[in-house]
Protein backbone atom coordinates (compact mmCIF):
# COMPACT_ATOMS: atom_id res chain seq x y z
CA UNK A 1 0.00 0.00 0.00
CA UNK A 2 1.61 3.19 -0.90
CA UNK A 3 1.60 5.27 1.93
CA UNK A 4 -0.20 8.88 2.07
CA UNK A 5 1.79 12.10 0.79
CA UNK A 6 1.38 13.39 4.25
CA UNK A 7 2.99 10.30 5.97
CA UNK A 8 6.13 10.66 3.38
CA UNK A 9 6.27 14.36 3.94
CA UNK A 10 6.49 13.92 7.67
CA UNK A 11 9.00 10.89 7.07
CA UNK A 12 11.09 13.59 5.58
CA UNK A 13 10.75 15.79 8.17
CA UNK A 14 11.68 14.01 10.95
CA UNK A 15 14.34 11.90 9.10
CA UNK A 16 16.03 15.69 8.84
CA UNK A 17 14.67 16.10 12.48
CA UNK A 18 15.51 12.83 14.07
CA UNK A 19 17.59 14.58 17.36
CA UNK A 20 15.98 14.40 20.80
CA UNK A 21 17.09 16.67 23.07
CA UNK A 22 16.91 16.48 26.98
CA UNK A 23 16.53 19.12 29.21
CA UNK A 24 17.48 19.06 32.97
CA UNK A 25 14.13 20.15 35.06
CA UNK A 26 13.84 18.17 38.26
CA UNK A 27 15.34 16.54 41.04
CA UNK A 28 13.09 13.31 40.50
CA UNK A 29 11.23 11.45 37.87
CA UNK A 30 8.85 14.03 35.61
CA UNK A 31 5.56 12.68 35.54
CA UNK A 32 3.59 15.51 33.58
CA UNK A 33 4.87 17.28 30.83
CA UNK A 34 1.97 20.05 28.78
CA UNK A 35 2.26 22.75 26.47
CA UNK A 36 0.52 26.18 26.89
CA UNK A 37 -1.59 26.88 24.18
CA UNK A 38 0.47 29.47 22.19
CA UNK A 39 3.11 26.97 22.48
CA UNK A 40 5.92 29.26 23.87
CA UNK A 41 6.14 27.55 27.78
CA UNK A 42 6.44 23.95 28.46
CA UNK A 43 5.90 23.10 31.86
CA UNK A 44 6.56 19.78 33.99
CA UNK A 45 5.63 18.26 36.68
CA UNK A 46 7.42 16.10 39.00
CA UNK A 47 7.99 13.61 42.01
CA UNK A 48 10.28 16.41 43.79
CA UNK A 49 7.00 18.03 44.91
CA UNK A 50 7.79 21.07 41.85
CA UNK A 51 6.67 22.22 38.80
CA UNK A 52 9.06 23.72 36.12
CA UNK A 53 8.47 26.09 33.65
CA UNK A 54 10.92 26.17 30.00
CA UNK A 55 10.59 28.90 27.24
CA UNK A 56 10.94 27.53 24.07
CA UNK A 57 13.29 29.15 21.78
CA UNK A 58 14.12 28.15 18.49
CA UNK A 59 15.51 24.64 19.17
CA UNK A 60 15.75 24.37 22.96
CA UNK A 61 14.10 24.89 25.94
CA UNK A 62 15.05 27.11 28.30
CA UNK A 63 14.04 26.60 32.03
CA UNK A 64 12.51 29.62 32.76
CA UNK A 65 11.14 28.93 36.92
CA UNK A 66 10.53 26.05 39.26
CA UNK A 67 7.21 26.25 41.17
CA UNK A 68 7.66 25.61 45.12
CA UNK A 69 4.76 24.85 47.25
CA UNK A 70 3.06 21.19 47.09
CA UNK A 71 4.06 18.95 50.41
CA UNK A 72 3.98 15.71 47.67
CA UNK A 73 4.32 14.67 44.22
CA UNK A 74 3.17 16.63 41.92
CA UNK A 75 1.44 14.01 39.44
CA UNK A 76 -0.06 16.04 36.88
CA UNK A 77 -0.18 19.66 35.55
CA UNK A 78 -2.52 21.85 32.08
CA UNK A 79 -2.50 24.98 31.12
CA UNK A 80 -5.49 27.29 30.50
CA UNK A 81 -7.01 26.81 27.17
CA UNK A 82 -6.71 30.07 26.01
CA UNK A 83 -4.78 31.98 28.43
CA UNK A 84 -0.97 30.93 28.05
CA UNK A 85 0.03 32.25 31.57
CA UNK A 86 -2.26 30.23 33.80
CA UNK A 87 -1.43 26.66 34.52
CA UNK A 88 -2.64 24.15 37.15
CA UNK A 89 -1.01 21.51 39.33
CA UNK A 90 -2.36 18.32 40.81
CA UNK A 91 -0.62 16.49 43.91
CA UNK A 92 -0.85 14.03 46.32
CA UNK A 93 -0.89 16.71 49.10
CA UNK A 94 -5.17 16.94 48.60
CA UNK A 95 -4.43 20.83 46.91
CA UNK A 96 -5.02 21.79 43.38
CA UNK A 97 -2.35 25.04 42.91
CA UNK A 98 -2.99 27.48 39.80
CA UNK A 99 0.17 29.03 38.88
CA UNK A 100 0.62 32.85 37.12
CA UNK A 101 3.90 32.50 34.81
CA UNK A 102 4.03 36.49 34.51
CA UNK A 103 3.94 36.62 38.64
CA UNK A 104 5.41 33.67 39.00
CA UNK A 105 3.17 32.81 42.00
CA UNK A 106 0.44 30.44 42.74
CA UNK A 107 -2.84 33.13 42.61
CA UNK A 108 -4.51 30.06 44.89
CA UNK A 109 -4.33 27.39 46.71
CA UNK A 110 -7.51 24.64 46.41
CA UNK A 111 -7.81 22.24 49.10
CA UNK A 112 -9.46 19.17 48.15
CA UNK A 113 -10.36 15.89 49.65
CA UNK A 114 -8.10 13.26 48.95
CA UNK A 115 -4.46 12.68 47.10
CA UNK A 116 -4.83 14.28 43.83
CA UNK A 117 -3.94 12.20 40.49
CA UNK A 118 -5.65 13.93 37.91
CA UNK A 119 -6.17 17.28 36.26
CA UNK A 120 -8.06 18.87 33.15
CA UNK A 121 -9.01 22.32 32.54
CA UNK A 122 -12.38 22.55 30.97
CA UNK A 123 -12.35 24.11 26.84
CA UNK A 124 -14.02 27.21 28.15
CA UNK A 125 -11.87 27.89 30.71
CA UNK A 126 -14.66 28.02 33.64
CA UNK A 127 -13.65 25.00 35.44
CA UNK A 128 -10.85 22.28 36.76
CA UNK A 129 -11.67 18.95 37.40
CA UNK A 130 -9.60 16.90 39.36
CA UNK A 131 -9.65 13.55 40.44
CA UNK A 132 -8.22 11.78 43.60
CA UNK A 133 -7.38 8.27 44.29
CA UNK A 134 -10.59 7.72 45.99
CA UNK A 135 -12.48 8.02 42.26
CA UNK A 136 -14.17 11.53 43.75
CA UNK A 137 -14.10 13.77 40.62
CA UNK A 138 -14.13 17.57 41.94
CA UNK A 139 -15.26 20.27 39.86
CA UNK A 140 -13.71 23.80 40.99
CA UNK A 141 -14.83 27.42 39.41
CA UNK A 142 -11.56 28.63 38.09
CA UNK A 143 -12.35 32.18 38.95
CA UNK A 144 -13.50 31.88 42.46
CA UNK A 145 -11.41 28.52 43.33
CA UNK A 146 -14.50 27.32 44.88
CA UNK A 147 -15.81 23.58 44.38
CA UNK A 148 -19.09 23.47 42.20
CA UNK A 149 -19.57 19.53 42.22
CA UNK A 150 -18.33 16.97 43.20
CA UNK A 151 -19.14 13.29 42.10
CA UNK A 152 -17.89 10.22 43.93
CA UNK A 153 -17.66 7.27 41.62
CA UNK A 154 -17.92 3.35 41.93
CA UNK A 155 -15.23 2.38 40.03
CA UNK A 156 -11.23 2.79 39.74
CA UNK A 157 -11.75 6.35 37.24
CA UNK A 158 -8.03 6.84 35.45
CA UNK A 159 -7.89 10.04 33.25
CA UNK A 160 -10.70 12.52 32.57
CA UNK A 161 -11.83 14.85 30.15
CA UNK A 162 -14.15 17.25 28.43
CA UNK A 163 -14.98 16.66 24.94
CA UNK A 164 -14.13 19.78 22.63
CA UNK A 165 -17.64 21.24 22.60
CA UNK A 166 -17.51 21.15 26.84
CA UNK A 167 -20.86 19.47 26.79
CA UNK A 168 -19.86 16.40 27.83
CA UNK A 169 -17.03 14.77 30.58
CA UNK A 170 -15.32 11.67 29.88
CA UNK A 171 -13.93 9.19 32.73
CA UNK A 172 -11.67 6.18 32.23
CA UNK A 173 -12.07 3.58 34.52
CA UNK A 174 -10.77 0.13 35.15
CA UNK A 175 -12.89 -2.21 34.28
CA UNK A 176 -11.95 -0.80 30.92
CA UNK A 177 -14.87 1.46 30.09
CA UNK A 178 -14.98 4.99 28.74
CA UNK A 179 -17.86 6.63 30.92
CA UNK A 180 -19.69 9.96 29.48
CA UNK A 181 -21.28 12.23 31.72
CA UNK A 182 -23.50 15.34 30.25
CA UNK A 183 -22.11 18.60 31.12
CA UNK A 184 -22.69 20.86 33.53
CA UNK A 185 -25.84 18.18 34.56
CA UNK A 186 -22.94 15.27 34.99
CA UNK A 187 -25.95 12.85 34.37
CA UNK A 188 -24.91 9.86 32.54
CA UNK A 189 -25.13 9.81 29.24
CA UNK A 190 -23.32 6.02 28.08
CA UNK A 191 -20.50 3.82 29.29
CA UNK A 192 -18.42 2.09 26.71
CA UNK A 193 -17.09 -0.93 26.70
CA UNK A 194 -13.60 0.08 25.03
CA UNK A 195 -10.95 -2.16 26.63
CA UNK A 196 -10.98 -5.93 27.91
CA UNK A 197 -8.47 -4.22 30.45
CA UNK A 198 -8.36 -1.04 32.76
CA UNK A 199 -8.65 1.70 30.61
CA UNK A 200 -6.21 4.64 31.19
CA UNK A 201 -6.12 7.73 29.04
CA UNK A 202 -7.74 9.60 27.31
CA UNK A 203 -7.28 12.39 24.29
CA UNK A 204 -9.13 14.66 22.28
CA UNK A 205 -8.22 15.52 19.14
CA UNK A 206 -7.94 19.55 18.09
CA UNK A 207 -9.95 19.28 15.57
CA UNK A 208 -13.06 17.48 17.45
CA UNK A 209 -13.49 14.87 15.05
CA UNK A 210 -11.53 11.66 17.34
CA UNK A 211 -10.68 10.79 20.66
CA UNK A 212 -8.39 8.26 21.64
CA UNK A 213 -8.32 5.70 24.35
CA UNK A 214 -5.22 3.75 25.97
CA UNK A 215 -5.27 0.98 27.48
CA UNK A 216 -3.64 -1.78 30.10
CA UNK A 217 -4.10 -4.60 26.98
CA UNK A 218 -1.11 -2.05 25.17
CA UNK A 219 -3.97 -1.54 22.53
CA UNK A 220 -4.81 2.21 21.81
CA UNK A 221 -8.16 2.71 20.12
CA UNK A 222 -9.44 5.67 18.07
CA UNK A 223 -12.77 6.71 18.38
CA UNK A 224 -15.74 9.04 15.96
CA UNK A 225 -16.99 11.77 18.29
CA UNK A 226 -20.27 11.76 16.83
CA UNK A 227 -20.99 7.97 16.54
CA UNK A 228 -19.24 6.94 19.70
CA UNK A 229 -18.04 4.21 17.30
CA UNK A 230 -14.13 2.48 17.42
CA UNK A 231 -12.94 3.62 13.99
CA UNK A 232 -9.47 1.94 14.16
CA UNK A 233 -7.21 0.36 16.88
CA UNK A 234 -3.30 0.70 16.99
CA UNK A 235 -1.19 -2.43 18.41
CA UNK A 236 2.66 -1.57 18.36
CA UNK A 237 2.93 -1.14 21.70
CA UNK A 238 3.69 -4.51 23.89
CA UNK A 239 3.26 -2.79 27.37
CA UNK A 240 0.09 -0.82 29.11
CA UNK A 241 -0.07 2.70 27.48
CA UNK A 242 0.57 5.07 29.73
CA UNK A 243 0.18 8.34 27.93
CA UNK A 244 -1.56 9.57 24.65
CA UNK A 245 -1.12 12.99 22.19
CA UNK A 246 -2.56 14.07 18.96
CA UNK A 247 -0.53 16.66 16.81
CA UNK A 248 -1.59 20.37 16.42
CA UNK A 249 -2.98 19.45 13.02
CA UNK A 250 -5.08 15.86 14.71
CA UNK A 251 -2.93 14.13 11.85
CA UNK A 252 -0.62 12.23 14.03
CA UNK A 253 -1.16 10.49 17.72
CA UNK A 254 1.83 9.86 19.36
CA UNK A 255 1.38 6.91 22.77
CA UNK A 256 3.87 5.63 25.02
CA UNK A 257 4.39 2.84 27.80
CA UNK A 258 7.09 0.56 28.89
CA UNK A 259 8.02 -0.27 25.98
CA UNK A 260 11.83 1.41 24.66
CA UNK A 261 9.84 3.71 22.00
CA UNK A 262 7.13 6.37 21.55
CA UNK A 263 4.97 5.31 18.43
CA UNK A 264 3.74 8.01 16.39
CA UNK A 265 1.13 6.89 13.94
CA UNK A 266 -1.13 8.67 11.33
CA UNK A 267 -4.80 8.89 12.66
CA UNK A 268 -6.40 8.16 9.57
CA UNK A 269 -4.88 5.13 8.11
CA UNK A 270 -3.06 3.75 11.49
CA UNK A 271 -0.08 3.52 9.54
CA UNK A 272 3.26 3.68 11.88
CA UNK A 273 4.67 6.76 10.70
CA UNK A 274 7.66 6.86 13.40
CA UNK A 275 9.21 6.19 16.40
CA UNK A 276 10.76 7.70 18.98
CA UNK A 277 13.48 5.65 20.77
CA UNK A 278 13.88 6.04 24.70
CA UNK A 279 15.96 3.99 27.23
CA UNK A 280 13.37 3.67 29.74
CA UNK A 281 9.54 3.39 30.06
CA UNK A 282 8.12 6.93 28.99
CA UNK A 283 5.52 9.13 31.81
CA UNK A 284 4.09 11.31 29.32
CA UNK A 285 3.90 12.68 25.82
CA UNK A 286 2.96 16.02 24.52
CA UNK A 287 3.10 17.24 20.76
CA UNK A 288 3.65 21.06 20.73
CA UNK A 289 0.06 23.10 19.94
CA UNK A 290 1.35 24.74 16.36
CA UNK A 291 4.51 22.47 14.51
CA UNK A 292 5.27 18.63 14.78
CA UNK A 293 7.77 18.77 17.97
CA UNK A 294 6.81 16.31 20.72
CA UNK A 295 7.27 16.75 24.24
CA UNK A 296 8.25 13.55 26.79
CA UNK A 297 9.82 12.25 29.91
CA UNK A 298 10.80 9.05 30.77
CA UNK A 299 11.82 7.15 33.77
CA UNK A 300 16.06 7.95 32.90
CA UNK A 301 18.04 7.20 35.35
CA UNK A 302 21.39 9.51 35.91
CA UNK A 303 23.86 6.32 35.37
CA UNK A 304 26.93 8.33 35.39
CA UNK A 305 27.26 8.58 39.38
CA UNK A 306 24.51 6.35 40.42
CA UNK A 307 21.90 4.10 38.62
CA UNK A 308 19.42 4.75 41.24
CA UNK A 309 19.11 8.01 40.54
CA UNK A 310 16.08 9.72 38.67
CA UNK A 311 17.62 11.74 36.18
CA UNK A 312 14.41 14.25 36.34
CA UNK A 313 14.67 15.63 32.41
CA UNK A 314 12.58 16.49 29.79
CA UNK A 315 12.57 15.66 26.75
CA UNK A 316 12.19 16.97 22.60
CA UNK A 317 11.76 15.15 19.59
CA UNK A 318 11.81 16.91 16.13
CA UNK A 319 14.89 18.88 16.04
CA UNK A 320 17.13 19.52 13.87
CA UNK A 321 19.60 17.30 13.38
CA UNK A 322 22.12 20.01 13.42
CA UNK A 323 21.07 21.96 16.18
């Protein structure tokens, strides 16, 4: 099958843009890595209780601030949709923190009700949700910081999400379902049987048309918005996938687990179109919101002094080779 001018025009790209690049950022493993949505900041998020924040310019990051305040991990961080100063932290310490890059201060401090795991800022920019490791999804105003709603749930509930539209919140939970609440009602609206296996993240792509699943059975499976329908399924991976991202332009989705490689596949035919070799099992992957440059962090380990050590860096895929 001859493969699509866009998958040979990325080929070429990357095959001229084949360096990755890591940055140091933290003092433990990064488990969070996001874009703001103009693209210029990069921030991370990490086991040493911090959040970093890099400018990108030209071909490398540079760190511009470490955030200081959680009392644990910090296990995942977003930005705004639409304001690229404002970013938010989850941690294990039961507070949500919302972070000003032009200050360079948290504007507040949310206290919720159990050890925080997940994060997502809703595509209006109104509310957080966050999630804790007691399945208790918290809804929080993101001007007044106050909790709206707050749903407790009887399963194990992995990543969340709004759909594009924000008229509808998706859970993945481990009995390998995709759950879909309405939204702001949060009545339910279907549960999908997507995975034999726990079910464990969950993307959107920019352009509204797919959303894509991972899962403990490796498998990643791409869904129609509309229908609600599994349009294709992608099985490179050997190990659970961990972490999911579609490209600025929803042409690529890029996943990630164990396994010594980040797959990055064209949506519409499935077609491997790269990948991304790592020396450890990758966290998190994030393409950047305007040109094909992806964003990871893996579990590295700083083998030079000791091999215990969590190197703490993040990583970039799709320079050039020169740089």
């Amino acid at each position: 099958m001859a493969l699509s001018p866009y998958v040979v025009a990325m080929q070429e790209l990357f095959r001229a843009n084949t360096r990755s690049r890591e940055f140091p950022a933290h003092g433990a493993k990064v488990h969070s890595v996001a874009w703001s949505c103009c693209g210029r900041r990069l921030a991370s998020g990490s086991f040493d209780k911090t959040a970093s924040v890099f400018v990108l310019e030209k071909d490398r990051l540079v760190k511009e601030n470490n955030y200081r305040g959680h009392g644990d991990s910090v296990d995942q961080l977003c930005w705004h949709p639409s304001n690229p100063d404002l970013f938010v932290t989850a941690s294990g310490d039961k507070t949500i923190r919302i972070w000003d890059v032009r200050t360079t201060k948290c504007i507040a401090t949310v206290n919720t009700k159990g050890e925080n795991i997940n994060i997502c800022w809703s595509p209006d920019g109104q509310t957080i949700a966050v999630g804790n490791k007691d399945d208790v999804v918290t809804f929080i105003d993101a001007k007044t910081h106050r909790s709206k709603a707050e749903e407790q749930f009887k399963f194990e509930v992995n990543e969340i999400s709004w759909n594009n539209d924000n008229n509808m919140f998706f859970l993945t939970n481990g009995n390998g379902c995709i759950n879909i609440l309405s939204y702001p009602e949060l009545k339910p609206i279907q549960s999908i049987n997507a995975h034999p296996s726990n079910c464990i993240c969950i993307k959107f792509d920019p352009t509204g048309k797919y959303f894509a699943t991972g899962s403990a059975d490796a498998l990643v499976s791409l869904w129609d918005v509309d229908e609600l329908v599994c349009v294709r399924c992608f099985s490179r991976l050997d190990w659970p996938v961990r972490t999911l991202s579609f490209s600025h332009d929803g042409k690529m989705l890029a996943s990630a687990s164990e396994d010594h490689f980040i797959d990055i596949a064209e949506v519409e035919t499935g077609e491997k179109l790269w990948e991304v070799q790592c020396e450890s099992p990758t966290f998190t992957v994030a393409w950047h919101p305007k040109r094909p440059l992806l964003a990871f962090a893996c579990d590295d380990k700083d083998g030079k002094y000791d091999s215990s050590r969590e190197a703490g860096t993040v990583k970039l895929f799709g320079l050039p080779n020169d740089a």
